[in-house]
Protein backbone atom coordinates (compact mmCIF):
# COMPACT_ATOMS: atom_id res chain seq x y z
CA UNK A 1 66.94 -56.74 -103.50
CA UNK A 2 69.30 -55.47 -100.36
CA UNK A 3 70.58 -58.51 -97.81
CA UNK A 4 70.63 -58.19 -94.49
CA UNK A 5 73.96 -57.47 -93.30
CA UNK A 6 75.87 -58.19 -89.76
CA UNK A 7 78.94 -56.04 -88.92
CA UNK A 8 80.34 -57.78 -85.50
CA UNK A 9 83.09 -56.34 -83.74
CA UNK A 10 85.43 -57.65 -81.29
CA UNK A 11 88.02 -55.51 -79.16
CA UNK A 12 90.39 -58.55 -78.17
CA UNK A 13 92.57 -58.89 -75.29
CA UNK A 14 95.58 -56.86 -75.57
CA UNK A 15 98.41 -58.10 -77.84
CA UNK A 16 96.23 -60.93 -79.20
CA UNK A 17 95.21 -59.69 -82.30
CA UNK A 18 97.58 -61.81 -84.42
CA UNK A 19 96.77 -65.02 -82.77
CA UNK A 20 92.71 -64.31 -83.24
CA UNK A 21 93.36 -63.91 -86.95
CA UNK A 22 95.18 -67.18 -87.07
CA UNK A 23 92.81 -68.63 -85.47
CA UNK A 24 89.66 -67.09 -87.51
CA UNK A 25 91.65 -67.86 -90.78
CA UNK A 26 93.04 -71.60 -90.21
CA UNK A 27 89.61 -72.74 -87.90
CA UNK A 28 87.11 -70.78 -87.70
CA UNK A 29 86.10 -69.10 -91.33
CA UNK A 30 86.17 -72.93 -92.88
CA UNK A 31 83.57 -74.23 -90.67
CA UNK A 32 81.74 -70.80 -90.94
CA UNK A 33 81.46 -70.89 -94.67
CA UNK A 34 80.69 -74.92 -94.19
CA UNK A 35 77.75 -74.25 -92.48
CA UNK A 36 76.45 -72.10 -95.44
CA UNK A 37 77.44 -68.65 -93.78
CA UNK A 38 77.82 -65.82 -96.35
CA UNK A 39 81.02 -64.00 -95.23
CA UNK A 40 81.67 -60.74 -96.78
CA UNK A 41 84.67 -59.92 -95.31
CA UNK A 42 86.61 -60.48 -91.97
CA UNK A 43 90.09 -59.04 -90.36
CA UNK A 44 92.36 -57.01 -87.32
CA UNK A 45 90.89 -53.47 -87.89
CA UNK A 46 93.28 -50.71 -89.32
CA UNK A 47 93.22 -48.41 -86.38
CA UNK A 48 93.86 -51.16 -83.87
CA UNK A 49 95.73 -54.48 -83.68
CA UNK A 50 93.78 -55.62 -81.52
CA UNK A 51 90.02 -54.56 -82.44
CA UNK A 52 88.61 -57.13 -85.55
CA UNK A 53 85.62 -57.38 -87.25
CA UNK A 54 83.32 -59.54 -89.26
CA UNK A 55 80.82 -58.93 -91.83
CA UNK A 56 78.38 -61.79 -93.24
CA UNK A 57 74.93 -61.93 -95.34
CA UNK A 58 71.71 -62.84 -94.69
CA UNK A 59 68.10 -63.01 -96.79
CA UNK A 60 66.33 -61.80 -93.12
CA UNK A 61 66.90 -61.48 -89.53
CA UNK A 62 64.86 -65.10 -89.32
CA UNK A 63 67.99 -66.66 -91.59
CA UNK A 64 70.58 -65.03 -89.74
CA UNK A 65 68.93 -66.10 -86.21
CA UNK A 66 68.31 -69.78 -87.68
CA UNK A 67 71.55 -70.12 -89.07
CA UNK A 68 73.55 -68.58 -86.27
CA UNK A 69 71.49 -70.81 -83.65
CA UNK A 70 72.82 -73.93 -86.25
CA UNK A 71 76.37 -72.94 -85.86
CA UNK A 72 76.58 -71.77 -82.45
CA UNK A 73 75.05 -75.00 -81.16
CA UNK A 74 76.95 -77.38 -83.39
CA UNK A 75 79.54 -80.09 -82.07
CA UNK A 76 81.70 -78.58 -84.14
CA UNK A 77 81.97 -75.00 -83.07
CA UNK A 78 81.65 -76.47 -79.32
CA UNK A 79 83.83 -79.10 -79.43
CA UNK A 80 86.56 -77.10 -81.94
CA UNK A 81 87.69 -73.92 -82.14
CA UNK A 82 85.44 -72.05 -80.04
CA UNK A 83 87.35 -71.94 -76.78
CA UNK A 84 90.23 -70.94 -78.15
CA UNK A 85 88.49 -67.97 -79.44
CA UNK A 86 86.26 -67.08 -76.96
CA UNK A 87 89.58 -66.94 -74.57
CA UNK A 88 90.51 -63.77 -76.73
CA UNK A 89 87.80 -61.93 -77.01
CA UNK A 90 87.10 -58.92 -74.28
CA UNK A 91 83.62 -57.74 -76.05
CA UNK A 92 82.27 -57.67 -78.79
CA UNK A 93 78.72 -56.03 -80.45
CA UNK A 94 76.66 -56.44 -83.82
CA UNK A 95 75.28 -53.83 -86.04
CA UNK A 96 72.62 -55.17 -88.24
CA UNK A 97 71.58 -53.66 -91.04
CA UNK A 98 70.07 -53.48 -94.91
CA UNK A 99 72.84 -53.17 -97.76
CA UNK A 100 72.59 -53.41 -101.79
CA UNK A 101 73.94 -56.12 -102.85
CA UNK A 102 76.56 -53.67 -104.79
CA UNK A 103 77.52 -51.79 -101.44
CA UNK A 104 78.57 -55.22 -100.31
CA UNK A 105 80.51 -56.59 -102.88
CA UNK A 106 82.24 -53.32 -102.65
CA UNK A 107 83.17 -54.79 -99.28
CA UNK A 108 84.06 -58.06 -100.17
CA UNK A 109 86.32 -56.08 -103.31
CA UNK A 110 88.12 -53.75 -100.46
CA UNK A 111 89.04 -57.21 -98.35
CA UNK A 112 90.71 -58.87 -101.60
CA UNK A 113 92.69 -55.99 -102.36
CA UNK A 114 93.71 -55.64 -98.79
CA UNK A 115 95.25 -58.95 -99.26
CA UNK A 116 96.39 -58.48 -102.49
């Protein structure tokens, strides 16, 4: 059965890659997965310091819509770490589209060993 699969990109403001990352890691990706969100992978792109993207799971375009409208619209998004972010971000876009679920554990497999 594929998952529906986001791929969001941000081109930050220049020379604040390192602080978005800081911020995604320490704030934001803990209340992302608290709210349920499946994130595949996340991180500064390899061409770009400053370019980042992140990948997350759905069952159907209804889950992601109802459980981006939950997050986006929660006290704690608004009232944490959202300005912060928003501050860095110059643009950003989505790509949405069907995946196996063995093309995207291949993702989530590339993003540990790029930590590793």
């Amino acid at each position: 059965m594929q998952r529906l699969v986001e791929i969001r990109s941000y081109k930050l403001k220049p020379g604040s890659g390192a602080r978005f990352h800081d911020l995604v890691v320490s704030q934001s990706m803990p209340l992302v997965r608290s709210f349920g969100m499946d994130v595949v992978t996340f991180g500064p792109s390899v061409h770009d310091p400053d370019a980042y993207f992140l990948v997350r799971a759905y069952d159907s375009l209804e889950h992601r819509r109802s459980s981006q409208e939950a997050f986006y619209s929660s006290a704690a998004w608004r009232n944490g770490p959202r300005q912060s972010i928003i501050e860095l971000i110059e643009a950003d876009w989505d790509v949405v589209l069907w995946l196996t679920p063995a093309a995207i554990d291949a993702m989530r497999i590339s993003r540990a060993r790029a930590e590793a």
